[in-house]
Protein backbone atom coordinates (compact mmCIF):
# COMPACT_ATOMS: atom_id res chain seq x y z
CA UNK A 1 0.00 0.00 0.00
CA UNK A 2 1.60 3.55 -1.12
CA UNK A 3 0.96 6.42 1.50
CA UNK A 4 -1.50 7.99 -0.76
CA UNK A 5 -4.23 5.33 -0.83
CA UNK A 6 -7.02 5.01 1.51
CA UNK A 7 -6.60 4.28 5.43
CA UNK A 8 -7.29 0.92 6.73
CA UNK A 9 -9.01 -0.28 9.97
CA UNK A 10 -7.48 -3.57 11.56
CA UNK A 11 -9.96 -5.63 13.58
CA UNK A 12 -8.66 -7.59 16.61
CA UNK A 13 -7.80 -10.46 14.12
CA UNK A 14 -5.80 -8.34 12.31
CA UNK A 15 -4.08 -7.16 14.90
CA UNK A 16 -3.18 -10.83 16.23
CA UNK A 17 -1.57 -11.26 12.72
CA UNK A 18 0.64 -8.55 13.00
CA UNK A 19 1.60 -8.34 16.51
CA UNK A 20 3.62 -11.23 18.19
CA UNK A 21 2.05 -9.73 21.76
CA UNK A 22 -0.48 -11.62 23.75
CA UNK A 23 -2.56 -11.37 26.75
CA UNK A 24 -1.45 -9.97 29.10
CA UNK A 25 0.52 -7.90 26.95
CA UNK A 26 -1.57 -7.11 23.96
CA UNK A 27 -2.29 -3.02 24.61
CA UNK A 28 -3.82 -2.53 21.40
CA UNK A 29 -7.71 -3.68 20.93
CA UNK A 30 -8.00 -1.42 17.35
CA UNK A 31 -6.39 0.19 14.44
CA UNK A 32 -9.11 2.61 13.46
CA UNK A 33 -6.50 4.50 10.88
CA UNK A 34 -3.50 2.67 9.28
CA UNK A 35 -1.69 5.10 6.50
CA UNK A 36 1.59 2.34 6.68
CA UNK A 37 4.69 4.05 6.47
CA UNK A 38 2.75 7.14 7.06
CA UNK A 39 0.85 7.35 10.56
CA UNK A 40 -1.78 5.24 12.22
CA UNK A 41 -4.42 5.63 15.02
CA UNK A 42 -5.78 2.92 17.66
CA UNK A 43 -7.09 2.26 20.59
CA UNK A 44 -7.05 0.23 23.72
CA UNK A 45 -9.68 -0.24 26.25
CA UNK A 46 -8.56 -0.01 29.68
CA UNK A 47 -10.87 -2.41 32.00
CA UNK A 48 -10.49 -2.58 35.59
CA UNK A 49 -9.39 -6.28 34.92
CA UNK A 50 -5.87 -5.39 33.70
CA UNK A 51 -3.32 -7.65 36.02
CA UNK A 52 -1.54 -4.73 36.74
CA UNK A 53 -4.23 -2.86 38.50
CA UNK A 54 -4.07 -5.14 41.18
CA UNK A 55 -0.51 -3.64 42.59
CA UNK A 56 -0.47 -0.36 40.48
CA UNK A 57 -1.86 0.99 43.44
CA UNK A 58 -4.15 -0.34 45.55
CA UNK A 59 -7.22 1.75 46.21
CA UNK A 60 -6.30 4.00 43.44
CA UNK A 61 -5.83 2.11 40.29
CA UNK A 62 -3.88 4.14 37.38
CA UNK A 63 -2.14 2.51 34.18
CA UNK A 64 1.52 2.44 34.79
CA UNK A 65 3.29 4.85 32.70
CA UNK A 66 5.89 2.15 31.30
CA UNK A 67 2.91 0.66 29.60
CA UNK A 68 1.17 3.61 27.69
CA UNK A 69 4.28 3.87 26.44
CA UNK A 70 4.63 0.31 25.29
CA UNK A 71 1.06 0.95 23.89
CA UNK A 72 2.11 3.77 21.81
CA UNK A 73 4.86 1.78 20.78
CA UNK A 74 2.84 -1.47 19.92
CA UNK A 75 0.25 0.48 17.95
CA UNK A 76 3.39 2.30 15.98
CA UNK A 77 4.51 -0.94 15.26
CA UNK A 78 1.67 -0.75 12.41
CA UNK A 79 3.03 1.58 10.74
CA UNK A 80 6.18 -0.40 9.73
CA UNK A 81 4.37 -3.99 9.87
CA UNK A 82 1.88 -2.68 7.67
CA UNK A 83 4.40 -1.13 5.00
CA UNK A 84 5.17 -2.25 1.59
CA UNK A 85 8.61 -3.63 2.66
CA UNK A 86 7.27 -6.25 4.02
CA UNK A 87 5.55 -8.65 1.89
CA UNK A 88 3.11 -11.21 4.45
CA UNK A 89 5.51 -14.09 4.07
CA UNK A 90 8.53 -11.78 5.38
CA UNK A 91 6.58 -10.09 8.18
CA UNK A 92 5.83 -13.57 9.55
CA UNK A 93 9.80 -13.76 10.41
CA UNK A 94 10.45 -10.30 11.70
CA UNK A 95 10.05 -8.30 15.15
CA UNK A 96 9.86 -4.61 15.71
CA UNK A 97 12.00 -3.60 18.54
CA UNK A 98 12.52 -0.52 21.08
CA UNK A 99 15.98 1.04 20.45
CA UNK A 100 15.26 4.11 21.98
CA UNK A 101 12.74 6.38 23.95
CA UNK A 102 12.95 10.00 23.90
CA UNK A 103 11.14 13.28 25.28
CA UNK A 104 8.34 11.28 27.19
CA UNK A 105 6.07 12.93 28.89
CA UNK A 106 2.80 12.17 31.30
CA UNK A 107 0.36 14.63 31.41
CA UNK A 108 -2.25 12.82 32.90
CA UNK A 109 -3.19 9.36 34.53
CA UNK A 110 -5.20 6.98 32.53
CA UNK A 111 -7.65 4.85 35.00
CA UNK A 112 -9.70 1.82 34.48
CA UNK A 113 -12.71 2.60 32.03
CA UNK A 114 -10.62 4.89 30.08
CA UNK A 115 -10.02 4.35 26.09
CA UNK A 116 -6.28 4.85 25.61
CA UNK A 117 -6.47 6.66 21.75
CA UNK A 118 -3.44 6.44 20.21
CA UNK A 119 -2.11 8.28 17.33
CA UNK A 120 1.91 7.92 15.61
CA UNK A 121 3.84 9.36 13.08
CA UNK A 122 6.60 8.65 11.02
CA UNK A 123 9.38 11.08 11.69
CA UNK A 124 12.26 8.86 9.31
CA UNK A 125 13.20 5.68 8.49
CA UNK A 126 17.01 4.84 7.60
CA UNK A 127 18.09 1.16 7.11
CA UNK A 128 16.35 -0.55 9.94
CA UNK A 129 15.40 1.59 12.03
CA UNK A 130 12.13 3.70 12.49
CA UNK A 131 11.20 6.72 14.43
CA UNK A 132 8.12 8.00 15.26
CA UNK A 133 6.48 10.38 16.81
CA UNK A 134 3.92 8.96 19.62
CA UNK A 135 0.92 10.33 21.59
CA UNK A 136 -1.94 8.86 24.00
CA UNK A 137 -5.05 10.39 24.36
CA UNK A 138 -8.23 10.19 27.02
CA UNK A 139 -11.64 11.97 26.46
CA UNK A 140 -9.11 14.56 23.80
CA UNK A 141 -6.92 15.10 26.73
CA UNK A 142 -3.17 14.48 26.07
CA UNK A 143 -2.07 11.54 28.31
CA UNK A 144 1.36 11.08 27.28
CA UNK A 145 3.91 11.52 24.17
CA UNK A 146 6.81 9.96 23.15
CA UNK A 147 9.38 10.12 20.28
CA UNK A 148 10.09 6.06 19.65
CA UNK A 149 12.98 4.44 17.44
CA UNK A 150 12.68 1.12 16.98
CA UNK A 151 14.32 -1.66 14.23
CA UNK A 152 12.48 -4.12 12.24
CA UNK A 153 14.91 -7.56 12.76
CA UNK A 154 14.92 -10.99 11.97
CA UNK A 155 13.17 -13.35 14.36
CA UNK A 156 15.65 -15.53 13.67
CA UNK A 157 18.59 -13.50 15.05
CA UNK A 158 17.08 -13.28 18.72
């Protein structure tokens, strides 16, 4: 897909495909706008049933910041799993990994019954690695941001 066509929406299924996370570690429920190599948008759901909510605290449960990050991060991941690089019998064989976190900032906790919106774009791409630009929405209020770098690597060389 070139950057100019058409947005796509990835269902749960989708997602699964293109994501080696899994419960408890999936943070991404729904790519609502994929422009690959471009930008994307998603979404996660944040239930009070999250494992982490137990200890992250008690009698105040809010979304550790370490994992909005690696939400933003996941649902950036789309915009380099989705390119046209990667053909579906190559993506099968590679991972998409942090190599570096910059200017992160919280500006507000994220509780249980929130939807996490996430939005990314690409700032470059050189050889392997990507870098985007990362931010987390609730209710249209900015949660947190993040500039991510991450490389696309062979499964094989883990």
């Amino acid at each position: 897909m070139s950057p100019s066509e058409t947005p796509v929406q990835l269902d749960i299924r989708k997602i699964l495909d293109l994501l080696p996370h899994r419960y408890p570690f999936l943070l991404v429920d729904r790519v609502t706008e994929l422009v690959p190599a471009v930008s994307v948008k998603a979404y996660k759901c944040v239930s009070f049933n999250e494992p982490f909510f137990q200890g992250h605290f008690p009698g105040l449960p809010v979304m550790p910041g370490v994992l909005i990050v690696e939400a933003m991060a996941q649902a950036s991941g789309f915009i380099v799993l989705g390119s046209s690089e990667l053909d579906d019998e190559s993506r099968k064989h590679k991972l998409f990994l942090f190599t570096g976190i910059e200017k992160v900032r919280f500006r507000r906790p994220v509780y249980p019954g929130d939807r996490l919106d996430m939005e990314a774009t690409l700032i470059r791409h050189k050889l392997k690695l990507w870098k985007m630009d990362c931010h987390a929405y609730v209710d249209g209020q900015l949660a947190a941001e993040a500039q991510l770098t991450a490389a696309v690597t062979d499964r094989s060389e883990m």
